[in-house]
C-alpha atoms as a PDB file:
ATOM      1  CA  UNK A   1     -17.548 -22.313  18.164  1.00  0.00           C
ATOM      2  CA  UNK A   2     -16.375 -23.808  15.027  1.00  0.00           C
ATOM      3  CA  UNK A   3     -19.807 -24.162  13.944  1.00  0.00           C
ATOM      4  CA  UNK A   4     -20.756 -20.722  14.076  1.00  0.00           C
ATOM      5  CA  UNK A   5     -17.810 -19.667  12.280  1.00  0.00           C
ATOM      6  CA  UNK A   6     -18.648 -22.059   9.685  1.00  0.00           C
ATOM      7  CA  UNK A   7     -22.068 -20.589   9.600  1.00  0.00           C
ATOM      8  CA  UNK A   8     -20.720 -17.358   9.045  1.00  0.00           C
ATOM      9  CA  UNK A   9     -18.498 -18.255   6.740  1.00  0.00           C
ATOM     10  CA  UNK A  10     -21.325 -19.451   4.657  1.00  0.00           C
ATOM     11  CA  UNK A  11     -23.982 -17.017   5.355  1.00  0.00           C
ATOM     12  CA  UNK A  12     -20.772 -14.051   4.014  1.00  0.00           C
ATOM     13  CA  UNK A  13     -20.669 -16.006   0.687  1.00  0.00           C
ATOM     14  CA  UNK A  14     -24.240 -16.413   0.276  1.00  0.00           C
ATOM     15  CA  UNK A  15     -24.943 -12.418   0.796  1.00  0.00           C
ATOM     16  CA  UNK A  16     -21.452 -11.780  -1.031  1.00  0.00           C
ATOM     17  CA  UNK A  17     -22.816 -13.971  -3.834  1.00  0.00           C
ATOM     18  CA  UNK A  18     -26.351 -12.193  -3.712  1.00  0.00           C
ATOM     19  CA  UNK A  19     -25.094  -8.800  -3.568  1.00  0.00           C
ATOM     20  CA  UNK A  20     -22.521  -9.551  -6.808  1.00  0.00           C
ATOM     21  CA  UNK A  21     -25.783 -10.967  -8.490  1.00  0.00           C
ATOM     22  CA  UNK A  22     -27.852  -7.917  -7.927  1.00  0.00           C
ATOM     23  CA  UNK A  23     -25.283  -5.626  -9.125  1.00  0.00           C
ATOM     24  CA  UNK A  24     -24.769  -7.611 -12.389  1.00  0.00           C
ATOM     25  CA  UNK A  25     -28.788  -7.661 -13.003  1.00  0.00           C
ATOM     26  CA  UNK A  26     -28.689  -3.708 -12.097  1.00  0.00           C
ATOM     27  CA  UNK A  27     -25.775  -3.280 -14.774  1.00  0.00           C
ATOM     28  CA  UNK A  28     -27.393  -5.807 -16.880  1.00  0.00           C
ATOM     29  CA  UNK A  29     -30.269  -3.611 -16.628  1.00  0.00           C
ATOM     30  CA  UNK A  30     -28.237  -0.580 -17.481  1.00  0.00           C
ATOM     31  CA  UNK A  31     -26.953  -1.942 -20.418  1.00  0.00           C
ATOM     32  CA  UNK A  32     -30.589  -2.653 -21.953  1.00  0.00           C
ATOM     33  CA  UNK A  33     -31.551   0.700 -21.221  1.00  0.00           C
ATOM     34  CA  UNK A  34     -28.548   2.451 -23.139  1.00  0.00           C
ATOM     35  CA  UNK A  35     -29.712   0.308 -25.905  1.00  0.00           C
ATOM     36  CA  UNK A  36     -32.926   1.623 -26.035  1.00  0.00           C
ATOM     37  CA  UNK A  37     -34.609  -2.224 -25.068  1.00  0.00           C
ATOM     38  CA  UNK A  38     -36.398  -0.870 -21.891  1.00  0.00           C
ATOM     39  CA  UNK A  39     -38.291  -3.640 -21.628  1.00  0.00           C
ATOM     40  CA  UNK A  40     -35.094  -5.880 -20.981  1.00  0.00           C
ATOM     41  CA  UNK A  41     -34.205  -2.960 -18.746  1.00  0.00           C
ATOM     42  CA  UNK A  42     -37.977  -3.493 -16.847  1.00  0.00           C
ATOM     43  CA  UNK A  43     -37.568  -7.039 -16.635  1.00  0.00           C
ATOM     44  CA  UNK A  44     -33.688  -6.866 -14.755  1.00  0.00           C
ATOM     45  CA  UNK A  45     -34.785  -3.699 -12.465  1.00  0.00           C
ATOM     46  CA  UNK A  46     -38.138  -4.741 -11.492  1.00  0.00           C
ATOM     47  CA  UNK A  47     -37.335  -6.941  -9.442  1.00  0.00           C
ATOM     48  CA  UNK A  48     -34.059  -5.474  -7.825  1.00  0.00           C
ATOM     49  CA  UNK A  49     -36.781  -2.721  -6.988  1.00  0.00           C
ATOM     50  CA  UNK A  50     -39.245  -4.792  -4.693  1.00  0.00           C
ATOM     51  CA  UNK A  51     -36.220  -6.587  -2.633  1.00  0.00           C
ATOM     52  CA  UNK A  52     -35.358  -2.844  -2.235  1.00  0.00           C
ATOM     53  CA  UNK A  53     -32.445  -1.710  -4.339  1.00  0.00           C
ATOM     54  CA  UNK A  54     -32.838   1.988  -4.341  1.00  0.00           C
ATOM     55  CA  UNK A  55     -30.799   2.367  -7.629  1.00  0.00           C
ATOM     56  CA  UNK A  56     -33.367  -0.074  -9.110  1.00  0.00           C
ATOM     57  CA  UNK A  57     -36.114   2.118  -7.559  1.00  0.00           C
ATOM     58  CA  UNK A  58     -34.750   5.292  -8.932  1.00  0.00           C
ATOM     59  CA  UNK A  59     -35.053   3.943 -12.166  1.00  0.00           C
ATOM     60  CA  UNK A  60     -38.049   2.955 -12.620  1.00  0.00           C
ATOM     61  CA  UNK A  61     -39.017   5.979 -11.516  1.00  0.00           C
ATOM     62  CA  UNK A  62     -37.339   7.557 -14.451  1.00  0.00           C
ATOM     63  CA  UNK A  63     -38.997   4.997 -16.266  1.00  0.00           C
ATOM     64  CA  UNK A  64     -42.782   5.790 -15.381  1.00  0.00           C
ATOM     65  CA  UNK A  65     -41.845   9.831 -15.115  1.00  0.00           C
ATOM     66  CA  UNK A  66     -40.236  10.103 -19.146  1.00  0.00           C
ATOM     67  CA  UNK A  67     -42.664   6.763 -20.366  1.00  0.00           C
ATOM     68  CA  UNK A  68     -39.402   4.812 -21.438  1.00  0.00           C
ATOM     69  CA  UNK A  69     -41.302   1.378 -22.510  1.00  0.00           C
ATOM     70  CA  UNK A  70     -44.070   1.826 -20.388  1.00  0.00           C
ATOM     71  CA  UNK A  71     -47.021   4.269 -20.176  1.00  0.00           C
ATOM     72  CA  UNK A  72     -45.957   7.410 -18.210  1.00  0.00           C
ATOM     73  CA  UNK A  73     -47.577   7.737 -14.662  1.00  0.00           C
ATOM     74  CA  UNK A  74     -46.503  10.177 -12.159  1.00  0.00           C
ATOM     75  CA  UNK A  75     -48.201   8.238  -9.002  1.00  0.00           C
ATOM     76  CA  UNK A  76     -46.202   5.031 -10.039  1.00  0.00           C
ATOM     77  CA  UNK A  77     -42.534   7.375 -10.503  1.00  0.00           C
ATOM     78  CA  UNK A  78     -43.509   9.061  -7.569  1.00  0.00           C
ATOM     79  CA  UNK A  79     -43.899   5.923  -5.742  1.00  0.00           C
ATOM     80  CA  UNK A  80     -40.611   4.699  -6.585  1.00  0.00           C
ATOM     81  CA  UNK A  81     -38.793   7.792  -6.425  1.00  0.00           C
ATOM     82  CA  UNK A  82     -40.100   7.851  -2.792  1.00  0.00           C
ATOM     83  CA  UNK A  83     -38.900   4.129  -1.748  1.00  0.00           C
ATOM     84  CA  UNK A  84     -35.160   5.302  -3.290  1.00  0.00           C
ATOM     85  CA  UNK A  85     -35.314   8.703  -1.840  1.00  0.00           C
ATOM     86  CA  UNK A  86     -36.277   6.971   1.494  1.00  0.00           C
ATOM     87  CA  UNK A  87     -32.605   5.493   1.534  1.00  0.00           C
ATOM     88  CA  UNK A  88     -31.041   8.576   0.738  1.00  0.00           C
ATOM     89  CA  UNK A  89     -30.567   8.115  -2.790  1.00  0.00           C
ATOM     90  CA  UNK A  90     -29.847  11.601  -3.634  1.00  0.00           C
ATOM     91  CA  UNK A  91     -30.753  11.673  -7.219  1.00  0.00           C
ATOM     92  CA  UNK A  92     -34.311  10.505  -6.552  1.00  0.00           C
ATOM     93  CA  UNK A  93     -34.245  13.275  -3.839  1.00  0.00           C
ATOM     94  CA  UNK A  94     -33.836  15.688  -6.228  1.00  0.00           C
ATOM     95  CA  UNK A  95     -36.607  14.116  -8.604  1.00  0.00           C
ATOM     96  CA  UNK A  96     -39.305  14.284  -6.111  1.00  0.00           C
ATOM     97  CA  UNK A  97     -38.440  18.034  -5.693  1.00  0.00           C
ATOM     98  CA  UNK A  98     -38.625  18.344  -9.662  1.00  0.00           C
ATOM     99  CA  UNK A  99     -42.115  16.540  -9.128  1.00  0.00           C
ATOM    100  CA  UNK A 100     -43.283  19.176  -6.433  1.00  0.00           C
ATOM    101  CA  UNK A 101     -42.230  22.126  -8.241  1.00  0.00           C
ATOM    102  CA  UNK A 102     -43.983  21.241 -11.565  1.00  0.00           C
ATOM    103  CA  UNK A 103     -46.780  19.385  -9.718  1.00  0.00           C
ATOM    104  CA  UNK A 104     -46.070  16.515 -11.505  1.00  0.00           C
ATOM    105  CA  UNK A 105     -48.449  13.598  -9.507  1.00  0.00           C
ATOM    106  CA  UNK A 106     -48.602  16.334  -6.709  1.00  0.00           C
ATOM    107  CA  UNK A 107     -50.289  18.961  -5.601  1.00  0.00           C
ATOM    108  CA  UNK A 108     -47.700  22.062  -6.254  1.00  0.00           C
ATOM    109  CA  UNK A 109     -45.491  22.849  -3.399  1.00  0.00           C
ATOM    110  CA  UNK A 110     -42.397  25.246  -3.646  1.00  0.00           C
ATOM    111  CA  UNK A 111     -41.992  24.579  -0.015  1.00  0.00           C
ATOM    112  CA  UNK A 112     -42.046  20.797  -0.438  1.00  0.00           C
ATOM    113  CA  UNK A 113     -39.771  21.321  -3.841  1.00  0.00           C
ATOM    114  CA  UNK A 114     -37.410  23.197  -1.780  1.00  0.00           C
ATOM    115  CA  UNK A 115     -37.049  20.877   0.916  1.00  0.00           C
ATOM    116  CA  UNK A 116     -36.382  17.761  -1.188  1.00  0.00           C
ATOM    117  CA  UNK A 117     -34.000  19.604  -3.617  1.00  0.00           C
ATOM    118  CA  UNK A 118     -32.026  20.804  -0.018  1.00  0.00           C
ATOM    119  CA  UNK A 119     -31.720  17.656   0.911  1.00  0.00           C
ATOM    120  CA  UNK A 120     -30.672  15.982  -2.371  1.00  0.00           C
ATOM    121  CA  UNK A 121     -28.125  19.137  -2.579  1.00  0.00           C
ATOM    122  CA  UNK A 122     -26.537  17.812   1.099  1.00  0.00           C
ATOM    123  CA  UNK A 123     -26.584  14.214  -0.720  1.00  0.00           C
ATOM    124  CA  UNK A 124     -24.656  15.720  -3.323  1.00  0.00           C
ATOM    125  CA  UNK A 125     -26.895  15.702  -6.215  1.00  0.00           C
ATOM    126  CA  UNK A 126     -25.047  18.547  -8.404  1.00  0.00           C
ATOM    127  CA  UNK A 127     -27.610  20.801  -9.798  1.00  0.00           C
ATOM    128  CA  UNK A 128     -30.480  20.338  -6.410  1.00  0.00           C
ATOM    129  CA  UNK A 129     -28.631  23.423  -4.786  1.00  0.00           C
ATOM    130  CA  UNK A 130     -28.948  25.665  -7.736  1.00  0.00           C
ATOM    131  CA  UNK A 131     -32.520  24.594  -8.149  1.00  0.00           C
ATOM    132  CA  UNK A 132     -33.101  25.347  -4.280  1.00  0.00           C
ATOM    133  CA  UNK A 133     -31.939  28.555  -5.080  1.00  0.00           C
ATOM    134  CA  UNK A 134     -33.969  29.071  -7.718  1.00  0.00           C
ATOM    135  CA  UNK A 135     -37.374  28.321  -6.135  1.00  0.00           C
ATOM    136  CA  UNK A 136     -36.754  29.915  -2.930  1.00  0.00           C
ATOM    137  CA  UNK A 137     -36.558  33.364  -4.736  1.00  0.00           C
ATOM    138  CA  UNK A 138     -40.037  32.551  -5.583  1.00  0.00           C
ATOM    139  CA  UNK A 139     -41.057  32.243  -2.015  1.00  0.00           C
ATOM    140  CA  UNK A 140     -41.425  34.199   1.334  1.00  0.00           C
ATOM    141  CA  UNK A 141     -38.782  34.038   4.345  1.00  0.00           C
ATOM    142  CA  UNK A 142     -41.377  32.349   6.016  1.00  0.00           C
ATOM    143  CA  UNK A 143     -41.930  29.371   3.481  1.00  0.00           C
ATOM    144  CA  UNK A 144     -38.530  29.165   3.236  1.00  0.00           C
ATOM    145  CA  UNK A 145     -37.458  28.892   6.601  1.00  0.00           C
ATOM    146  CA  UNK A 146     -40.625  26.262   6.441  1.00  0.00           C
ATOM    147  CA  UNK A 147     -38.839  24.335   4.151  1.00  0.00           C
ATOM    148  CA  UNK A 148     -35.307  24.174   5.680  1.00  0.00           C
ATOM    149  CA  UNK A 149     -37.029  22.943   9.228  1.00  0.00           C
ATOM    150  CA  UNK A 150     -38.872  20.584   6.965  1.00  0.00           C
ATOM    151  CA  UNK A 151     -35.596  19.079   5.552  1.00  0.00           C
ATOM    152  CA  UNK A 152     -34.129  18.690   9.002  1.00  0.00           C
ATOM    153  CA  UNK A 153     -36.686  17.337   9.952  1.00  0.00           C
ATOM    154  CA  UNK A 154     -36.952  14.879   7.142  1.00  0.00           C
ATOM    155  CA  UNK A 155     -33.340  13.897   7.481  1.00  0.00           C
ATOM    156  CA  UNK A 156     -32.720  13.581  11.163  1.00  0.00           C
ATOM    157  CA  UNK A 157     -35.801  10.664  10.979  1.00  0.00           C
ATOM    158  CA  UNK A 158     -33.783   8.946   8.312  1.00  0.00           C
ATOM    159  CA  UNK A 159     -36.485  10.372   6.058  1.00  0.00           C
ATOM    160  CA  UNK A 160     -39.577   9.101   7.705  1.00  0.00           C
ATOM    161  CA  UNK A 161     -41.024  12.346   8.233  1.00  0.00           C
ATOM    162  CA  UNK A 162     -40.928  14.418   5.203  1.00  0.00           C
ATOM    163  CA  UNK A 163     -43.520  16.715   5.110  1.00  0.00           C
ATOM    164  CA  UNK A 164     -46.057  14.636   5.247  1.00  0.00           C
END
């Protein structure tokens, strides 16, 4: 038994040690991009975004969706936006329903616009409710009430199905 707790022991530090280093590359990153260096920003998120980081993921998104240091390309924000929304990162949530409403790498879709800015609004991104609001007075009870299944949906699979 005193093995295994050494293991663990080790294995805590290792993750605790990992995790510490991630943040300080995602501020590290955050510094860059105040600064205006986005490629220094690109180089410290990139890679935070394929082991998964959805902060990392959410920002590159922003990245590719305003072309901050790299061409803009709505697939590639789209992409990422997805992968962070996917862990209920609420302000890539309500980016993907921005992307939806404006068709932005989409096909336009109040419905799917209103679904992702209701569920960024129970995330608590601030302005997704309003914006929910907004679009649904452009729809019909019946694409609305499409919508709200489609966000219940979304969220009780741990946002696996979402309106696909």
């Amino acid at each position: 038994m005193p093995h295994l707790r050494y293991l663990l022991i080790v294995v805590s530090l290792m993750l605790g040690t990992t995790l510490a280093g991630m943040a300080q590359d995602l501020d590290k990153g955050l510094d860059a991009y105040n600064a205006g260096d986005y490629e220094a920003a690109l180089t410290e998120w990139r890679p935070l975004a394929n082991q998964g980081d959805a902060s990392a993921q959410y920002n590159l998104g922003n990245m590719y969706d305003d072309s901050l240091g790299i061409p803009q390309d709505y697939p590639e924000a789209l992409k990422w936006y997805r992968l962070a929304a996917d862990q209920g990162h609420a302000s890539a949530q309500n980016n993907l329903g921005v992307m939806y409403e404006y068709g932005k790498g989409v096909l336009q879709s109040n419905v799917m616009a209103h679904m992702w800015y209701n569920i960024a609004s129970a995330n608590g991104a601030n302005q997704a409710g309003k914006w929910r609001d907004e679009i649904a007075g452009k729809m019909t009870n019946a694409d609305v009430s499409k919508a709200q299944a489609m966000a219940s949906e979304c969220m009780g699979s741990g946002y696996k199905n979402c309106g696909q």
